[in-house]
Protein backbone atom coordinates (compact mmCIF):
# COMPACT_ATOMS: atom_id res chain seq x y z
CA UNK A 1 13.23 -70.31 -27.30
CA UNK A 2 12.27 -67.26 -25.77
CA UNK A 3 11.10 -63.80 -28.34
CA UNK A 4 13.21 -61.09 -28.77
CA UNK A 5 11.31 -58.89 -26.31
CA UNK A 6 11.50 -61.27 -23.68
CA UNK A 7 15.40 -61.73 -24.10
CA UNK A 8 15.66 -57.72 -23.94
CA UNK A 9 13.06 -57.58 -21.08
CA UNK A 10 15.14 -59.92 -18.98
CA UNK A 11 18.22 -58.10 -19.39
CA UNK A 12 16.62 -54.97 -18.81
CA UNK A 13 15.03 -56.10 -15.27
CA UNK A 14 18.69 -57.57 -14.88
CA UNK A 15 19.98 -54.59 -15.02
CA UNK A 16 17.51 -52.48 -13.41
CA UNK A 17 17.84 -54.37 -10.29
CA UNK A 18 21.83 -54.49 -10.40
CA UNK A 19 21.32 -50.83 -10.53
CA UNK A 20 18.78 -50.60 -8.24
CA UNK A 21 21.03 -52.93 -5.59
CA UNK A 22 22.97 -48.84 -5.50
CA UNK A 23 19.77 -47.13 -5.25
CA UNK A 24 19.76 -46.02 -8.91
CA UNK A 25 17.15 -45.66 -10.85
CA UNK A 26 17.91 -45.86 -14.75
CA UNK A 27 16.26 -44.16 -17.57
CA UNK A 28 15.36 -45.75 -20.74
CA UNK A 29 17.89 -45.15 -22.71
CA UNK A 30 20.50 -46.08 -19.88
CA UNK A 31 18.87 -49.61 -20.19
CA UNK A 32 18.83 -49.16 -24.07
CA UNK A 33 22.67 -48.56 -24.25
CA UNK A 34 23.30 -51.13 -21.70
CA UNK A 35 21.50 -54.05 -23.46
CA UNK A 36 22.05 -52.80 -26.86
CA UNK A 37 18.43 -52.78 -27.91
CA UNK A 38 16.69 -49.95 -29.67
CA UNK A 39 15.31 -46.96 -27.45
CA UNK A 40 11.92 -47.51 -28.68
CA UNK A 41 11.80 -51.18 -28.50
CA UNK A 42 13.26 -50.92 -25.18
CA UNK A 43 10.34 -48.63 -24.09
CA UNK A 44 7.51 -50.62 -24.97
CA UNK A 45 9.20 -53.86 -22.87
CA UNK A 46 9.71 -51.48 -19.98
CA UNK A 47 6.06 -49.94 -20.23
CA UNK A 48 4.86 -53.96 -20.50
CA UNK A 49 7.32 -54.91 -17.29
CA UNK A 50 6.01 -51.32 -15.26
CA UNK A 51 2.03 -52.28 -15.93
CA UNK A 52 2.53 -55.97 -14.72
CA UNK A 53 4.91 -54.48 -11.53
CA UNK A 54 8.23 -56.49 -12.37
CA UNK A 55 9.70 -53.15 -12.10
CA UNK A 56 8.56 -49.70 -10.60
CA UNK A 57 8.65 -46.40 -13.15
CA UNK A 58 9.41 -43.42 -11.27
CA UNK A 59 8.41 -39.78 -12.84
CA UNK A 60 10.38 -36.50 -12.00
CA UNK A 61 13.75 -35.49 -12.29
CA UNK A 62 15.31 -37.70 -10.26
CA UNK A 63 13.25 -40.58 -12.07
CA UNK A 64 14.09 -43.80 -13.81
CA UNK A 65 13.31 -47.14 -13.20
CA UNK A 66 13.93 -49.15 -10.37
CA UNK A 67 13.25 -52.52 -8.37
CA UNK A 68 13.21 -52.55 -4.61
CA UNK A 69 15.02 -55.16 -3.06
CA UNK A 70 11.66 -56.84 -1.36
CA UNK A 71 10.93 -57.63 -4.86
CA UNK A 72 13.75 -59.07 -6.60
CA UNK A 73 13.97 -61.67 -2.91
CA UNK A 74 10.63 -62.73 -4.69
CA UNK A 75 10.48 -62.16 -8.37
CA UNK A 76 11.91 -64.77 -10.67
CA UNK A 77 12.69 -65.60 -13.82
CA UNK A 78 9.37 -67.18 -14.47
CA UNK A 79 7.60 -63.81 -13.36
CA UNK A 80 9.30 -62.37 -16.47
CA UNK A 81 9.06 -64.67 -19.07
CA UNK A 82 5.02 -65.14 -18.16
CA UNK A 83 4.77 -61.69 -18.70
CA UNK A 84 6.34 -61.09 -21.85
CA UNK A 85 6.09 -64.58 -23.64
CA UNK A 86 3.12 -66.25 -21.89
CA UNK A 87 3.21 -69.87 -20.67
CA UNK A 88 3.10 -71.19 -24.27
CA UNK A 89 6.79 -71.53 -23.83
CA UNK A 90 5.91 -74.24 -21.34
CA UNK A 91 3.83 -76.36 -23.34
CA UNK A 92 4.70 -74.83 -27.60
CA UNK A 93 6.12 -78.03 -29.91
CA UNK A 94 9.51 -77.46 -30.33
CA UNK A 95 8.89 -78.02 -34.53
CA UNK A 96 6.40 -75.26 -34.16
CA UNK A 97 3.38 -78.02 -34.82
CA UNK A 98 -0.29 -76.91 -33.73
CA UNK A 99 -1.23 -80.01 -32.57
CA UNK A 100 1.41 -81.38 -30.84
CA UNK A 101 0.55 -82.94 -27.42
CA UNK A 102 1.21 -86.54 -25.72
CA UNK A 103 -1.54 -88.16 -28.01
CA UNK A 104 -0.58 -86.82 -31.35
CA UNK A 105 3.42 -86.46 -30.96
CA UNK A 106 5.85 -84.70 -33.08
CA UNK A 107 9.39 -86.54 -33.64
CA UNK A 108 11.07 -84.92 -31.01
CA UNK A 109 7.50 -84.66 -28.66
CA UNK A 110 9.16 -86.56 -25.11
CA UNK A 111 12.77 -84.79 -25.70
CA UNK A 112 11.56 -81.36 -25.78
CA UNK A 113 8.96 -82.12 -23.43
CA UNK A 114 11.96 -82.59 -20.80
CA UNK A 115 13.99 -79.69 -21.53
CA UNK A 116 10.38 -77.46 -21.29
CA UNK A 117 9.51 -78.93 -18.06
CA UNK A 118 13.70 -78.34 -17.15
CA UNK A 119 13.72 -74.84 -18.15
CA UNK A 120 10.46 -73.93 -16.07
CA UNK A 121 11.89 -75.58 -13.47
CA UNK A 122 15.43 -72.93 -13.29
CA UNK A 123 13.36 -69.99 -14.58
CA UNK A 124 11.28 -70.80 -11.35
CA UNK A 125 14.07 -71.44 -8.78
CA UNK A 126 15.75 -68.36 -10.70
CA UNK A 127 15.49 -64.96 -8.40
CA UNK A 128 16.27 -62.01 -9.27
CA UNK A 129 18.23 -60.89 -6.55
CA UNK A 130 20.93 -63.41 -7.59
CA UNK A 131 20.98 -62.46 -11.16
CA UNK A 132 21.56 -59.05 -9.92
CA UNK A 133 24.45 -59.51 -7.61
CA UNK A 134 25.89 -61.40 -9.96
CA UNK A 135 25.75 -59.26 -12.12
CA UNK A 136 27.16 -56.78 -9.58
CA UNK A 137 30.40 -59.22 -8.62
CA UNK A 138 31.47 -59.27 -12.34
CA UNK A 139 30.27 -62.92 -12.28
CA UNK A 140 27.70 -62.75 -14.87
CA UNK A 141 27.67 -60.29 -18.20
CA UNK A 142 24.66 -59.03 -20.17
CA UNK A 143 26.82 -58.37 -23.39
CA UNK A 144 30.25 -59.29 -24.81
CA UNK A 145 32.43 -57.25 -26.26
CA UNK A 146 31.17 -58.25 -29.71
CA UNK A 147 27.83 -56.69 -28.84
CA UNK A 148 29.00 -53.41 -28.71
């Protein structure tokens, strides 16, 4: 459902903020190793998640990337996936039809329509200060051991 960058960019913001719950900031390839995505692919996400201020890019020696707590209260899911995917998630036809809509429906049209208007629903209610102390606990992984 949701592109490959936008899969890596919410585990990457995941883990920036679980990181960031310590006051650490994490470099690229930190987040790289952690989510198992290419460095370079990994970059570009980041540099698309710093210019839209999901998460903050700090220069120097002692920089990285980081997400103050104030934020993740506030930032959700939803702020993520509009960022990297767009809202076309929300309203695409789930058999990839261009003209799809409630006048001219596609066999599965009122099904999908549901589980769209579900998933914006979590993504919305979805903060990322859970995900992160989750994530924290050892409630929540962002890879299995079969990742590695």
């Amino acid at each position: 459902m949701f592109s490959k960058s936008c899969e890596y960019g919410i585990k990457a913001v995941v883990f920036i903020a679980q990181q960031s719950l310590n006051q650490n900031r994490v470099r690229v390839g930190d987040v790289a190793a952690e989510i198992n995505s290419p460095i370079a692919f990994t970059a570009k996400v980041l540099q698309t998640l710093s210019k839209h201020q999901i998460i903050n890019s700090v220069m120097g020696a002692n920089g990285g990337y980081e997400i103050l707590p104030s934020q993740m209260e506030k930032m959700t899911l939803l702020d993520i996936v509009s960022v990297l995917d767009g809202e076309e998630v929300y309203s695409a036809c789930g058999l990839g039809l261009s003209q799809c809509d409630d006048s001219n429906p596609c066999p599965i049209h009122e099904q999908y329509k549901k589980i769209r208007t579900d998933l914006e629903l979590m993504l919305s209610k979805t903060t990322l200060l859970i995900l992160a102390q989750n994530l924290e606990k050892g409630l929540v992984k962002l890879k299995v051991k079969t990742d590695i």
